[in-house]
C-alpha atoms as a PDB file:
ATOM      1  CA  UNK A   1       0.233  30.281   2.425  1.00  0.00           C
ATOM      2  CA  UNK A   2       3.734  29.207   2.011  1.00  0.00           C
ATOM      3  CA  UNK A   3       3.375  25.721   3.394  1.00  0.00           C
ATOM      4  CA  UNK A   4       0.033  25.478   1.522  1.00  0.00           C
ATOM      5  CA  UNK A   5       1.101  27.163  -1.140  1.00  0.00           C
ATOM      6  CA  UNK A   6       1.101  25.760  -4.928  1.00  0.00           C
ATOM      7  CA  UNK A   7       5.446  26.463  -5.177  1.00  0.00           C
ATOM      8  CA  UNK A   8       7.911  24.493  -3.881  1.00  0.00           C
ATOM      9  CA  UNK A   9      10.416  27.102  -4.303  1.00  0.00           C
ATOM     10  CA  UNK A  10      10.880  26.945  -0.779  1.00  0.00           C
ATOM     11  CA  UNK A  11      10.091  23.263  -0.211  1.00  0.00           C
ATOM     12  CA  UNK A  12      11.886  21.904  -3.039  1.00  0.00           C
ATOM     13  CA  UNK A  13      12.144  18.045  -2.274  1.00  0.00           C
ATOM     14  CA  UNK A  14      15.165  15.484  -3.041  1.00  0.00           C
ATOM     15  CA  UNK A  15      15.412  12.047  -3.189  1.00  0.00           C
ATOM     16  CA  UNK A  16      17.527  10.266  -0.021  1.00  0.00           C
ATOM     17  CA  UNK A  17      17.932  13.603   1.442  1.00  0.00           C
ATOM     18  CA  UNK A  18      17.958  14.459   5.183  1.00  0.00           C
ATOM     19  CA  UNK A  19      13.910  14.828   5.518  1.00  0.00           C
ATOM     20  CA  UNK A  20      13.150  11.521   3.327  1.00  0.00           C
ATOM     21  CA  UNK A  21      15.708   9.476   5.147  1.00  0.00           C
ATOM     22  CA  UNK A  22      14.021  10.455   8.428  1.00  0.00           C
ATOM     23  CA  UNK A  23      10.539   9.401   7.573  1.00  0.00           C
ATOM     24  CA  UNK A  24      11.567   6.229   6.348  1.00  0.00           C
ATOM     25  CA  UNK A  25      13.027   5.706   9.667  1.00  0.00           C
ATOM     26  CA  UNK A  26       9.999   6.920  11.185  1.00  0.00           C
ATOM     27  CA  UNK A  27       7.783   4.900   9.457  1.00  0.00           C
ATOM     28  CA  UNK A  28      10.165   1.735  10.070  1.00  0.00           C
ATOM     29  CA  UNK A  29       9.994   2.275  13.887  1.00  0.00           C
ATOM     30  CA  UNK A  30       6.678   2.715  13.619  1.00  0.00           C
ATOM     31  CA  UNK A  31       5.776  -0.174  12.356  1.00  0.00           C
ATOM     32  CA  UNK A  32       8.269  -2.151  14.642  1.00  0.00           C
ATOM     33  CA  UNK A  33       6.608  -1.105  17.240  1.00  0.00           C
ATOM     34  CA  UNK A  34       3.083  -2.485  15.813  1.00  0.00           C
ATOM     35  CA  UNK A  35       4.593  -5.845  15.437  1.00  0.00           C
ATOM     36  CA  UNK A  36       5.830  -5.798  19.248  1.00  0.00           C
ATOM     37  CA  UNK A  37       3.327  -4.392  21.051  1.00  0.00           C
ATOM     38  CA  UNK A  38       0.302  -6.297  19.100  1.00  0.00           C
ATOM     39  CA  UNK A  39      -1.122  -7.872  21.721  1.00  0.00           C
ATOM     40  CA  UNK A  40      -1.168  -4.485  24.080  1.00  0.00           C
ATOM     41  CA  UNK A  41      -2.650  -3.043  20.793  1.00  0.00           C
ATOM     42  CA  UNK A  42      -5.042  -5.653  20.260  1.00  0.00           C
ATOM     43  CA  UNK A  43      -6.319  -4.994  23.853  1.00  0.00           C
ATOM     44  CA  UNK A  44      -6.342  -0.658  23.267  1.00  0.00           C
ATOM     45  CA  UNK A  45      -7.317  -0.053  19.856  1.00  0.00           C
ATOM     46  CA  UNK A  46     -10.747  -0.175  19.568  1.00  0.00           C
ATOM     47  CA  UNK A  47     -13.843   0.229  17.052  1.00  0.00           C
ATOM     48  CA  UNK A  48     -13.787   4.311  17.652  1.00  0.00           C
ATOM     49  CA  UNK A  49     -10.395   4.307  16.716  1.00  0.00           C
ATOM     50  CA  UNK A  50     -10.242   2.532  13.746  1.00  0.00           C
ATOM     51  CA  UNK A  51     -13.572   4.379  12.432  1.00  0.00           C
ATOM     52  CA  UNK A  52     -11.388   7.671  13.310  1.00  0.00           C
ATOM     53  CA  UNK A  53      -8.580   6.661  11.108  1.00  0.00           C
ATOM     54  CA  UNK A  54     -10.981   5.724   8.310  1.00  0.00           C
ATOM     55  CA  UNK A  55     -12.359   9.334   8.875  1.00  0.00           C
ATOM     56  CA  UNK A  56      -8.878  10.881   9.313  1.00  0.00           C
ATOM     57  CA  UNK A  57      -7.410   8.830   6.009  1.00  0.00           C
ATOM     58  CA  UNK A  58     -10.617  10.812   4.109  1.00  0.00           C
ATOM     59  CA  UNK A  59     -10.129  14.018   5.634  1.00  0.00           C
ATOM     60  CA  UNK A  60      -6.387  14.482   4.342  1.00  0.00           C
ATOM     61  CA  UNK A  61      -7.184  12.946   1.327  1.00  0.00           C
ATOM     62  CA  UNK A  62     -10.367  15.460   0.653  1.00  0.00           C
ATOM     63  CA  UNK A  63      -7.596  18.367   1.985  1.00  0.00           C
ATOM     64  CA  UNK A  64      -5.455  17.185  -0.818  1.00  0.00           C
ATOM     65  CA  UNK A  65      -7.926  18.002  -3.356  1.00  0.00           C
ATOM     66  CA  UNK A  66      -8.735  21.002  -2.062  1.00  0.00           C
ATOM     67  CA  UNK A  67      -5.222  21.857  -2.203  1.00  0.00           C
ATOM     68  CA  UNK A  68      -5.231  21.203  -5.586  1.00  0.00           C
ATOM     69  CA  UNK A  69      -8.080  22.923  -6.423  1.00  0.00           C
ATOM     70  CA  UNK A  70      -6.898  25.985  -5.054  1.00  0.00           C
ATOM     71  CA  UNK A  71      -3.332  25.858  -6.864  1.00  0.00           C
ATOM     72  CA  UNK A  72      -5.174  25.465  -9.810  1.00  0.00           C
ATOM     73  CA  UNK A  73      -3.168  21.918 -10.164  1.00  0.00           C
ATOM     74  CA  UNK A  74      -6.387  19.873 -10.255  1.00  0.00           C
ATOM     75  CA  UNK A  75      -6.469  18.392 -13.836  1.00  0.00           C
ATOM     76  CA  UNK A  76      -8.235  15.182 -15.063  1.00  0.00           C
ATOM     77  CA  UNK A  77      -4.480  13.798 -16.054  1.00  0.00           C
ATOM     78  CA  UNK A  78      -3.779  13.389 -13.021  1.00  0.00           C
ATOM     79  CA  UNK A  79      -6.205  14.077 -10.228  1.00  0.00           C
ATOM     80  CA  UNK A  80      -8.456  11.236 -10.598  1.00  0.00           C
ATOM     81  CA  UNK A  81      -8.130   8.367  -7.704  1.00  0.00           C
ATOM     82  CA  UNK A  82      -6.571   6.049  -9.683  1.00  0.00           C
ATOM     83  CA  UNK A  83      -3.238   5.713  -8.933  1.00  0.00           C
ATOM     84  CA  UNK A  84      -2.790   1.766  -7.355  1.00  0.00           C
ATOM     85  CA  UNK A  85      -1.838   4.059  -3.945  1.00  0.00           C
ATOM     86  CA  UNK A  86      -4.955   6.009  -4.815  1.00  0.00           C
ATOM     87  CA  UNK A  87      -6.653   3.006  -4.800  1.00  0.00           C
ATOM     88  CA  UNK A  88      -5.244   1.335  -1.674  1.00  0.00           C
ATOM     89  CA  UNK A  89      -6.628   4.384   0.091  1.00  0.00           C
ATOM     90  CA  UNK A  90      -9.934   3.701  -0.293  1.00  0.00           C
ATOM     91  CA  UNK A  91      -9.575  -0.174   0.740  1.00  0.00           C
ATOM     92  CA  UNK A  92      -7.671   0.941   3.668  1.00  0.00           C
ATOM     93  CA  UNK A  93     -11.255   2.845   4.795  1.00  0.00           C
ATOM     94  CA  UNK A  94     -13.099  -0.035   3.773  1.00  0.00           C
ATOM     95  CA  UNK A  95     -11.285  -2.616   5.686  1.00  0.00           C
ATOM     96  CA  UNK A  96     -11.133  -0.118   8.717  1.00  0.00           C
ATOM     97  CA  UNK A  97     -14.930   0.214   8.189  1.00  0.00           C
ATOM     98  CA  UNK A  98     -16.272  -2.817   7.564  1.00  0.00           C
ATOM     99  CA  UNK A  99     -13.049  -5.493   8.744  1.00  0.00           C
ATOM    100  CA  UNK A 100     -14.010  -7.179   6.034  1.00  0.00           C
ATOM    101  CA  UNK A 101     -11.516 -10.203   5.225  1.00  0.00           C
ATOM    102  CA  UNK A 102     -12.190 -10.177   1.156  1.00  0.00           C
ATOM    103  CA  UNK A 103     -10.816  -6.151   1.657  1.00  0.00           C
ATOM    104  CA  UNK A 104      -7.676  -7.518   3.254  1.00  0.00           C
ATOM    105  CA  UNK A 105      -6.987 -10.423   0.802  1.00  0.00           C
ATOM    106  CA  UNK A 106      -6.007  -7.088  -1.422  1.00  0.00           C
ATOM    107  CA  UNK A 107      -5.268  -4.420  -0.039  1.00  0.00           C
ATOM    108  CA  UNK A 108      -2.253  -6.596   2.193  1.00  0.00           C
ATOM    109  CA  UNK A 109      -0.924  -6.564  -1.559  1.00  0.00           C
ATOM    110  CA  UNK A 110      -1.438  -3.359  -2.779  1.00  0.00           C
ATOM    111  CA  UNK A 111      -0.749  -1.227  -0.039  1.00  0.00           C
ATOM    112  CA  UNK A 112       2.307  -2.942   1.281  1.00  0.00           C
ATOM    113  CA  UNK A 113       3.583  -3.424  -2.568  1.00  0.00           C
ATOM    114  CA  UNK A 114       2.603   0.108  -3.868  1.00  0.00           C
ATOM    115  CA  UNK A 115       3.337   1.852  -0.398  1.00  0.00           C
ATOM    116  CA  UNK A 116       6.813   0.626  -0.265  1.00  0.00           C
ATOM    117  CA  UNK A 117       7.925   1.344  -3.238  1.00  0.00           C
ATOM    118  CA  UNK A 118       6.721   4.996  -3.332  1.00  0.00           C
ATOM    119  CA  UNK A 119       8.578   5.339  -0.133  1.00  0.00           C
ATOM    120  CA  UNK A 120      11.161   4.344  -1.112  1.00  0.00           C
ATOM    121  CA  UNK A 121      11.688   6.071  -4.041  1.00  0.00           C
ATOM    122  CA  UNK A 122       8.684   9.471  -3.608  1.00  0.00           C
ATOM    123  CA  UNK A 123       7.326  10.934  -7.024  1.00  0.00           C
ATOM    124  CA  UNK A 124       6.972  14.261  -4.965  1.00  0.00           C
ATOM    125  CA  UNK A 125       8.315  17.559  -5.291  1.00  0.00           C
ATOM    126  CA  UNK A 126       7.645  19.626  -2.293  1.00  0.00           C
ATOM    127  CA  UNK A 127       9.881  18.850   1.109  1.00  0.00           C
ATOM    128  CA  UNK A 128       9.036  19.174   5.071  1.00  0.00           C
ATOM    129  CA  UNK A 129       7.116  20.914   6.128  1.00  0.00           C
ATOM    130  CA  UNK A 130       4.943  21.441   2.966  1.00  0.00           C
ATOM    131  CA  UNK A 131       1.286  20.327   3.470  1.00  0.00           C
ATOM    132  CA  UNK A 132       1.940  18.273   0.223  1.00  0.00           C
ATOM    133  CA  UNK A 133       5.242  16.222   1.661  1.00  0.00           C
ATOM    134  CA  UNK A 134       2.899  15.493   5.048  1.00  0.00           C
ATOM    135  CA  UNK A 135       0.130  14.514   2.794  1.00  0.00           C
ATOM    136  CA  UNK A 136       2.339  11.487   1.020  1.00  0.00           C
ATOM    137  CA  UNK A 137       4.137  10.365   3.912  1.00  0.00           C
ATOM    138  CA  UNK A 138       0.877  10.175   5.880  1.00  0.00           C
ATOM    139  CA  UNK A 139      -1.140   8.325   3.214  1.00  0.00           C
ATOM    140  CA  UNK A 140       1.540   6.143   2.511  1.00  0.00           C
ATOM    141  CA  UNK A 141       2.602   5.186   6.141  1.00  0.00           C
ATOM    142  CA  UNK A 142      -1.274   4.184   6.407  1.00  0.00           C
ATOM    143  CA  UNK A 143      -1.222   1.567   3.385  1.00  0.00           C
ATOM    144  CA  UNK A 144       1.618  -0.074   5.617  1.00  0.00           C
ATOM    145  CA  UNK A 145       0.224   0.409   8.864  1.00  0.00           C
ATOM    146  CA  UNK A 146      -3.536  -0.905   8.367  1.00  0.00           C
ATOM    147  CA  UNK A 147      -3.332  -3.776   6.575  1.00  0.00           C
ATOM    148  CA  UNK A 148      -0.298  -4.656   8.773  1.00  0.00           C
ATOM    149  CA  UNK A 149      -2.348  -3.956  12.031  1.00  0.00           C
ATOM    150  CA  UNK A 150      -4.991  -6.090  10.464  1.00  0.00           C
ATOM    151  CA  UNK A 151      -2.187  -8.787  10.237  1.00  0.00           C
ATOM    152  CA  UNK A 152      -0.527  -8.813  13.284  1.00  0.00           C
ATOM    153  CA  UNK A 153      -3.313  -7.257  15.944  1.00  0.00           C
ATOM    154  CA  UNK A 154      -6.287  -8.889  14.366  1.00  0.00           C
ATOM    155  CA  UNK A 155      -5.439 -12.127  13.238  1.00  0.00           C
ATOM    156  CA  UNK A 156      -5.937 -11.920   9.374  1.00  0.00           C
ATOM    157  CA  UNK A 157      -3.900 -13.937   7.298  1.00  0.00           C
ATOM    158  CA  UNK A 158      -3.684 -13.786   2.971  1.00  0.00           C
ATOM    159  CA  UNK A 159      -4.086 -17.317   1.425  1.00  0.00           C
ATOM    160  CA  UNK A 160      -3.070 -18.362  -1.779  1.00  0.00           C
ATOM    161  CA  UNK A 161      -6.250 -17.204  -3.098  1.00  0.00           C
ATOM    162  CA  UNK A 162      -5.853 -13.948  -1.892  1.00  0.00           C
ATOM    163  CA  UNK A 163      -2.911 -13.835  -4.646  1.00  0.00           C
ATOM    164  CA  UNK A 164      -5.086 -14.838  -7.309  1.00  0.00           C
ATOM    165  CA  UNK A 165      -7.700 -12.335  -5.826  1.00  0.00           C
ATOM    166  CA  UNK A 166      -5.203  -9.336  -5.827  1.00  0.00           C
ATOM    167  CA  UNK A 167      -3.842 -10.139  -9.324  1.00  0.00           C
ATOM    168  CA  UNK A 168      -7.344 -10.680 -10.884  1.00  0.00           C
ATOM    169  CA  UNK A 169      -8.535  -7.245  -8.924  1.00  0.00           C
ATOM    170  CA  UNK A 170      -5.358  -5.165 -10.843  1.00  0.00           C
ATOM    171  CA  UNK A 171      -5.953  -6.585 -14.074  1.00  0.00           C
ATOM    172  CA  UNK A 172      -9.458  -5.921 -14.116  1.00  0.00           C
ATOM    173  CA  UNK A 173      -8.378  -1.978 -13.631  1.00  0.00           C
ATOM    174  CA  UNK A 174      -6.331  -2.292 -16.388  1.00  0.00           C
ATOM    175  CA  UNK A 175      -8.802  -1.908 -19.313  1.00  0.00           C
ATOM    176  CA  UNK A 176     -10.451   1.035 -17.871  1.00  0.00           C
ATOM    177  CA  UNK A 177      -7.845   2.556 -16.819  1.00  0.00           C
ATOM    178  CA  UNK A 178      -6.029   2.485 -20.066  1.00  0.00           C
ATOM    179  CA  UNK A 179      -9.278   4.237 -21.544  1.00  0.00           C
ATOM    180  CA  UNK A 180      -9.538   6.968 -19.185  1.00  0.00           C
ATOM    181  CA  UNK A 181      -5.337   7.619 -19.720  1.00  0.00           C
ATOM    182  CA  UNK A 182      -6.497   8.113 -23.543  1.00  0.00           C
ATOM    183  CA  UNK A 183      -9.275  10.531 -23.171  1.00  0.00           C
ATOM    184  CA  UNK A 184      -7.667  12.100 -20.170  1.00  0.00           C
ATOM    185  CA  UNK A 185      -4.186  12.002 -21.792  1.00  0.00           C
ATOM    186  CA  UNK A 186      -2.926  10.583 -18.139  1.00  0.00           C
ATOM    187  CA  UNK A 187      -0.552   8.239 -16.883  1.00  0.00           C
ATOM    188  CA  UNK A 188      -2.396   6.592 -13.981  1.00  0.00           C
ATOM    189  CA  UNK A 189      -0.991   2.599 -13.049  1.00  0.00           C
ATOM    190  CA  UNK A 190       1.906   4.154 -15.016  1.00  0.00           C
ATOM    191  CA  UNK A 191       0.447   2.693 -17.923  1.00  0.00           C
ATOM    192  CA  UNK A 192       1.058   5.032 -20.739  1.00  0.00           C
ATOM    193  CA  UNK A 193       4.465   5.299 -19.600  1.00  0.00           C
ATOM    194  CA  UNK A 194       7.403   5.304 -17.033  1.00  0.00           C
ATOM    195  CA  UNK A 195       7.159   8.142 -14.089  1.00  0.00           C
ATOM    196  CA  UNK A 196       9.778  10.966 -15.028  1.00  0.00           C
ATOM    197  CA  UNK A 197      11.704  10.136 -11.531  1.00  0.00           C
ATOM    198  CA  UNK A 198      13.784   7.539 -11.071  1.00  0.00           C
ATOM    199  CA  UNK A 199      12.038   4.633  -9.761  1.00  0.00           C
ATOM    200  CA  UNK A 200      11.908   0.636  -9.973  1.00  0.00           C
ATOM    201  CA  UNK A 201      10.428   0.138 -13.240  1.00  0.00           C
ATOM    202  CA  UNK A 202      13.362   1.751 -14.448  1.00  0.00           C
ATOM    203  CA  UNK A 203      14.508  -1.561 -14.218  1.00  0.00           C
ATOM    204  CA  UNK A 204      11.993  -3.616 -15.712  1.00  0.00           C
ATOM    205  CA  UNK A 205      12.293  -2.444 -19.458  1.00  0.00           C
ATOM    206  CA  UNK A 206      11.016   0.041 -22.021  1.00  0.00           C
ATOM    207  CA  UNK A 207       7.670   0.624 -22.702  1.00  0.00           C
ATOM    208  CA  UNK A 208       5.616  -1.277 -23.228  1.00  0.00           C
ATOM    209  CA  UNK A 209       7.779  -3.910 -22.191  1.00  0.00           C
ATOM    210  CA  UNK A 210       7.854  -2.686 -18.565  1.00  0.00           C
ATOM    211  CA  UNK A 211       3.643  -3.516 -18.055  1.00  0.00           C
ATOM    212  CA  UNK A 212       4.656  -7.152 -18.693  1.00  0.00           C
ATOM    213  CA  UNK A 213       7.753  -7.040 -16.617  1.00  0.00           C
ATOM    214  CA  UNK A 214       5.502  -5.707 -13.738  1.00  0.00           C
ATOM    215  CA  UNK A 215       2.914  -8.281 -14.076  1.00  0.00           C
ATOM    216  CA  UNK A 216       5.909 -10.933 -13.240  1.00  0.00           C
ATOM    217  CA  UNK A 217       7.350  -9.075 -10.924  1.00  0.00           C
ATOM    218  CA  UNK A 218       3.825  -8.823  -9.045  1.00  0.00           C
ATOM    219  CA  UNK A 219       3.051 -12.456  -8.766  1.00  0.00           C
ATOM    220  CA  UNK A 220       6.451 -12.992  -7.292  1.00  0.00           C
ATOM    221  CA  UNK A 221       6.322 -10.236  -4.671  1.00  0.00           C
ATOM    222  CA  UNK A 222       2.658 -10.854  -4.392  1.00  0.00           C
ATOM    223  CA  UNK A 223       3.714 -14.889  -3.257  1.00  0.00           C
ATOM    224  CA  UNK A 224       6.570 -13.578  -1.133  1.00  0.00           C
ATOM    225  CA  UNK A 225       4.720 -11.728   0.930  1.00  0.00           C
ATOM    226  CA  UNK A 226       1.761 -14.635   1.396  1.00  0.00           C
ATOM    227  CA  UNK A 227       4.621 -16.721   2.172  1.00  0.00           C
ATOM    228  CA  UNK A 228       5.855 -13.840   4.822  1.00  0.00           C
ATOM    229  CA  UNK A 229       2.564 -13.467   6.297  1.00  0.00           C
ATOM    230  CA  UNK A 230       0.551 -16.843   5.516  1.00  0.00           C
ATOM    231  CA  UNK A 231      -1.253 -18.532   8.570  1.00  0.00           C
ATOM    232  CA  UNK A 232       1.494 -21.016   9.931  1.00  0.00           C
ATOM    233  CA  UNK A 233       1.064 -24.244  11.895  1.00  0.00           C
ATOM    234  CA  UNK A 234       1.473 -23.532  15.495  1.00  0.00           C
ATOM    235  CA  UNK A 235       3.590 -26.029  18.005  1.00  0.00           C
ATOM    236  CA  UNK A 236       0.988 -28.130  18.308  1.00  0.00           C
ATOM    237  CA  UNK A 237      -1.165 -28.441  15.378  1.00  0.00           C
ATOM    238  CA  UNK A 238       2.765 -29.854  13.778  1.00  0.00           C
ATOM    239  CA  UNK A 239       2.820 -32.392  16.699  1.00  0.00           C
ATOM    240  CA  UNK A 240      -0.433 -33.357  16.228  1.00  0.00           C
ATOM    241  CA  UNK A 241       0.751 -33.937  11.973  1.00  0.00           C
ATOM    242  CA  UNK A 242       3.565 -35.738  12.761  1.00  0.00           C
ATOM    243  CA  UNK A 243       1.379 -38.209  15.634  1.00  0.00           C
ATOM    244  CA  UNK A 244      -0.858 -38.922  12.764  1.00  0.00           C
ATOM    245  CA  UNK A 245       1.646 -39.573  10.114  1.00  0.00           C
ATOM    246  CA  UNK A 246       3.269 -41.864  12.577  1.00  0.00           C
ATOM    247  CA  UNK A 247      -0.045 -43.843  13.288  1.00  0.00           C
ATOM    248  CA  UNK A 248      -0.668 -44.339   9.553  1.00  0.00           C
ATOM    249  CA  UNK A 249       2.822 -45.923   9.122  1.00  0.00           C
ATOM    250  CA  UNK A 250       2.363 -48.131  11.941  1.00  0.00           C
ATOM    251  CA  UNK A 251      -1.224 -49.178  10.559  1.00  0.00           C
ATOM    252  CA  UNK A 252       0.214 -49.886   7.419  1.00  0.00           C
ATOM    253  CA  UNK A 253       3.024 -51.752   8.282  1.00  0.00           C
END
């Protein structure tokens, strides 16, 4: 049961090594290649397959707990769904389920904000070919890869109000959350403190410091990326402005 095992004696996992270089890569490509081949996509995937992902996304997810269970590493600190990638999860089956656009306004913030950065920088211990290192990577290529599909193959697009949706949605956790860390004695949303791996909110301050930091930083990435992804005027919808600005000045003058 080594590669299910509960020791990662074996599997012992390090930052910007070989392994984690080579799913970043992966996952890079593989989203390249949704952004190129979107319209083949948008032709291919169909309602089976998204319902299977939804499925699939659940399945590894209920495997993880099982995992846990069986290692005897399932503890309310930390087991509990409520990590913001945690979260994202469930949206991602949601939106998959149901395609519906008030799903998407947050979870194209979440997942591609959360996702990223645990990629980037993994709060894991066990390495390739450990159930647990297949687990992440999976989950976490999903929270890029659905909302982006949603993006690029089905035509959503975030609005400003999808910002304000997003940062109203993670501030509502907040409260909660911050309750069940205290009875649980947790650290989910990072909000009792800083992960014990290196990670970016090593750079936003000391605690509690850091929460407020974050809530900056948020809005700003949270803008960036409605700016990067935002519905833009097409050829001909900016010919069609500039006719009628034209028009008015003549009137006018």
């Amino acid at each position: 049961m080594g590669w299910f095992g509960g020791s990662y004696q074996n599997y012992d996992f390090t930052m910007f090594s070989g392994s984690h270089f080579i799913v970043v890569a992966a996952v890079s490509a593989a989203l390249a290649g949704l952004y190129v081949f979107r319209q083949q996509l948008g032709r291919l995937v169909g309602r089976k397959m998204e319902i299977g992902t939804a499925f699939f996304l659940l399945l590894i997810e209920a495997v993880y707990h099982v995992w846990m269970i069986t290692t005897n590493s399932w503890k309310l600190s930390h087991a509990i769904p409520l990590e913001l990638c945690s979260i994202s999860l469930f949206l991602a089956v949601l939106l998959l389920v149901t395609k519906q656009k008030g799903i998407y306004d947050i979870l194209l913030f979440t997942g591609l904000l959360g996702a990223s950065q645990a990629l980037l920088t993994p709060y894991l211990n066990f390495d390739f070919p450990h159930f647990r290192f297949l687990h992440f990577f999976t989950v976490h290529a999903f929270l890029l890869i659905v909302p982006l599909y949603f993006t690029w193959v089905k035509g959503y697009r975030p609005t400003l109000y999808s910002v304000g949706k997003t940062l109203l949605f993670l501030n509502l956790l907040i409260p909660p959350v911050m309750v069940i860390n205290k009875w649980t004695g947790g650290n989910y949303l990072y909000l009792s403190h800083k992960p014990s791996s290196a990670s970016l909110l090593d750079l936003l301050g000391p605690y509690p410091w850091y929460i407020v930091s974050l809530e900056a930083l948020a809005l700003m990435l949270s803008l960036l990326i409605w700016v990067m992804f935002r519905e833009k005027p097409s050829g001909h919808q900016v010919e069609g402005l500039f006719r009628r600005k034209t028009a008015k000045r003549a009137e006018s003058s």
